[in-house]
C-alpha atoms as a PDB file:
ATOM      1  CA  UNK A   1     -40.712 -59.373 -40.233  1.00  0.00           C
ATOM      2  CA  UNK A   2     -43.874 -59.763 -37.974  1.00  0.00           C
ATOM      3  CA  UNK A   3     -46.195 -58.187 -41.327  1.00  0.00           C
ATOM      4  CA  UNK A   4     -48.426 -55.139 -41.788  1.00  0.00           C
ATOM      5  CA  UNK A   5     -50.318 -55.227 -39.133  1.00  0.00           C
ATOM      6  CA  UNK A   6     -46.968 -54.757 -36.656  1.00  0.00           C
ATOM      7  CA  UNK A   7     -45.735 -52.696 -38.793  1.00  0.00           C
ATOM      8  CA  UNK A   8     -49.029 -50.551 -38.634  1.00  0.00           C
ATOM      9  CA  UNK A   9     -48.808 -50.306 -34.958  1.00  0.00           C
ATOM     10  CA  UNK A  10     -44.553 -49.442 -35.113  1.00  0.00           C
ATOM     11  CA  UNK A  11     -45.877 -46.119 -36.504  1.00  0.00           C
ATOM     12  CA  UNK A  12     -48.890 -45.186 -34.571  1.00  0.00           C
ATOM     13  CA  UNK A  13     -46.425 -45.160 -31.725  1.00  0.00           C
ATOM     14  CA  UNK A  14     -44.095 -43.758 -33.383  1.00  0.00           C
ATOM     15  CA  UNK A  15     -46.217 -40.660 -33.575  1.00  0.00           C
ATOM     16  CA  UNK A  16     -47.075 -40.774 -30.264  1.00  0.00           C
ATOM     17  CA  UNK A  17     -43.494 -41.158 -29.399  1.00  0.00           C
ATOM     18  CA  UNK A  18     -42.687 -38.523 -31.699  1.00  0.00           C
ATOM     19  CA  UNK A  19     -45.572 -35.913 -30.181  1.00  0.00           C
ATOM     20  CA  UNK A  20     -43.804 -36.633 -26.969  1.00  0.00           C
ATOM     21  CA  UNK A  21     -40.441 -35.608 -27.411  1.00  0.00           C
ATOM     22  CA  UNK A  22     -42.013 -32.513 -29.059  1.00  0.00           C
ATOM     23  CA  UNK A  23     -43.934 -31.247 -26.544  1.00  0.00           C
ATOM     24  CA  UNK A  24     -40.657 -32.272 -23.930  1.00  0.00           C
ATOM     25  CA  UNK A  25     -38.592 -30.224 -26.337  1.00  0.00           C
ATOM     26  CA  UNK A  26     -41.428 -27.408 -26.202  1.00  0.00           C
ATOM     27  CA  UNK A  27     -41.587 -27.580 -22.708  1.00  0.00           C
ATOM     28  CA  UNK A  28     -37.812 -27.311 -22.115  1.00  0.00           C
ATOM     29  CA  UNK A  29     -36.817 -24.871 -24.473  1.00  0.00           C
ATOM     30  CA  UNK A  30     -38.953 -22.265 -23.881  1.00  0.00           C
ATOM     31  CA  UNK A  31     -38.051 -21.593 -20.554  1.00  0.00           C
ATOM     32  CA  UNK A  32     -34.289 -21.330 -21.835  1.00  0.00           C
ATOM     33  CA  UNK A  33     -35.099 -18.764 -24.881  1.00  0.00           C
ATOM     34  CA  UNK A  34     -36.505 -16.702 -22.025  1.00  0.00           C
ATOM     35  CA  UNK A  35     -33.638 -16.690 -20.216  1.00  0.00           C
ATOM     36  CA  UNK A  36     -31.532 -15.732 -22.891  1.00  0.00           C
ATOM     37  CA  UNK A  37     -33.843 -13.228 -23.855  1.00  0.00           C
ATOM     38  CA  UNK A  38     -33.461 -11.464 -20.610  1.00  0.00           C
ATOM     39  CA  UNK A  39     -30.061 -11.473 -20.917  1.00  0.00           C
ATOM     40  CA  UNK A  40     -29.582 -10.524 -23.947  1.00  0.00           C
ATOM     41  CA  UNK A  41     -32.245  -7.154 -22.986  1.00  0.00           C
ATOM     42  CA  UNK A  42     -30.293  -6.835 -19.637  1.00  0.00           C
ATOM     43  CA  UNK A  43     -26.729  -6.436 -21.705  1.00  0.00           C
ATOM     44  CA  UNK A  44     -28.862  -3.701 -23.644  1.00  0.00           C
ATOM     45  CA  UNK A  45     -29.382  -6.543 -26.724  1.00  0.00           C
ATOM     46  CA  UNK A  46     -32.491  -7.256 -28.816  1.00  0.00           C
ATOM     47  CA  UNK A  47     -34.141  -9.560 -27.618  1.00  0.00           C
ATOM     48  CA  UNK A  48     -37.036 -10.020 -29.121  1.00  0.00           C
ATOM     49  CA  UNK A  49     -36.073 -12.896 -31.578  1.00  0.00           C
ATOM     50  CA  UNK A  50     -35.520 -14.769 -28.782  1.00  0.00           C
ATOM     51  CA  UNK A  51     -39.203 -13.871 -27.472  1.00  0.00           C
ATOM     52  CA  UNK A  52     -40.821 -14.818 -31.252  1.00  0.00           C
ATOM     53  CA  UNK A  53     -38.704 -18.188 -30.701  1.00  0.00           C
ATOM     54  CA  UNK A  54     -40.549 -18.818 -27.357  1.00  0.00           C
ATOM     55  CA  UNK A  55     -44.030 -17.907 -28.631  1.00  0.00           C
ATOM     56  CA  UNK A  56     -43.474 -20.811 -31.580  1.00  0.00           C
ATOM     57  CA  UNK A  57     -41.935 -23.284 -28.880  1.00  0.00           C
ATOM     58  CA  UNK A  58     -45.119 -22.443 -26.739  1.00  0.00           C
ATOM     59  CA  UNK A  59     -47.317 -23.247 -30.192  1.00  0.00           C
ATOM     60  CA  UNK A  60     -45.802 -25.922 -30.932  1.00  0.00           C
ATOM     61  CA  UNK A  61     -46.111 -27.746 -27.023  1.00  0.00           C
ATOM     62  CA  UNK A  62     -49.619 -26.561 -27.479  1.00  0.00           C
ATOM     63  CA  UNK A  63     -49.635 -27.857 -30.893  1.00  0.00           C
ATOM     64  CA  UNK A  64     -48.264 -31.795 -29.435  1.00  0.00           C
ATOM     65  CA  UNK A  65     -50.770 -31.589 -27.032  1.00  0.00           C
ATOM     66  CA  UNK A  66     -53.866 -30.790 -28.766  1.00  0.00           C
ATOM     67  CA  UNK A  67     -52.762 -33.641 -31.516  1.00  0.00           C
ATOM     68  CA  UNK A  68     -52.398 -36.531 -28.375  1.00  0.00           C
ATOM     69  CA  UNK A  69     -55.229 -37.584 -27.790  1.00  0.00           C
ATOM     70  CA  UNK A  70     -55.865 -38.902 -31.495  1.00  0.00           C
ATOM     71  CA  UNK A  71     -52.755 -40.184 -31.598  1.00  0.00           C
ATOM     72  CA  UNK A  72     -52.914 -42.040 -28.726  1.00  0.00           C
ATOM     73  CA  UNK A  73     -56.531 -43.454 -29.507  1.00  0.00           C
ATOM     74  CA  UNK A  74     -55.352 -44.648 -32.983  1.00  0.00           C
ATOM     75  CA  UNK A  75     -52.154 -46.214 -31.572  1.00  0.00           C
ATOM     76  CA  UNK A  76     -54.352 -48.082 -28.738  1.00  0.00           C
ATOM     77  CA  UNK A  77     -57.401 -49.859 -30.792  1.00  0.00           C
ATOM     78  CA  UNK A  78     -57.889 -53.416 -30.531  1.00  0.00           C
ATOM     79  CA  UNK A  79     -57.551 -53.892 -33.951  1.00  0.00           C
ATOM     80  CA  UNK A  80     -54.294 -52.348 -33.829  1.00  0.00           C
ATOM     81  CA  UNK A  81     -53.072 -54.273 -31.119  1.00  0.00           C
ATOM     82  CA  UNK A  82     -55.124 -57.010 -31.943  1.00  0.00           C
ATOM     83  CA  UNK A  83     -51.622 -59.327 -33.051  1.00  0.00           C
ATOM     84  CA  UNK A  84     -50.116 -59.033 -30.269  1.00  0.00           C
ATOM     85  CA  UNK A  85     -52.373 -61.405 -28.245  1.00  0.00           C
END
């Protein structure tokens, strides 16, 4: 509708939209596998799935934020928001 270069810009922010809810769902999540995880060690449970779970939600918020920064750069260059003017 507006051409390639909006439609260039649609997905940079996309992928900075998308390394958002990432790191949100990182951030939340992790604290809640460790809760289960103690409960699940309280009741006298395994819970060390739950604890390899938090260690790859804690990679992967680690992951979104390490990758932000380009992201964000690539989304935000005047030539990429150049049609908008």
């Amino acid at each position: 509708m507006l051409g390639k270069p909006a439609d260039r810009l649609v997905k940079r922010v996309k992928g900075v939209r998308e390394l958002l809810g990432d790191h949100q769902d990182a951030v939340v999540g992790g604290p809640v596998l460790r809760e289960i995880g103690m409960v699940a060690h309280i009741e006298g449970e395994n819970g060390f799935t739950y604890g390899v779970m938090h260690a790859a939600e804690r990679a992967r918020a680690s992951e979104a934020r390490r990758a932000y920064p380009r992201a964000l750069r690539k989304a935000s260059t005047a030539k990429a928001r150049r049609w908008t003017r």
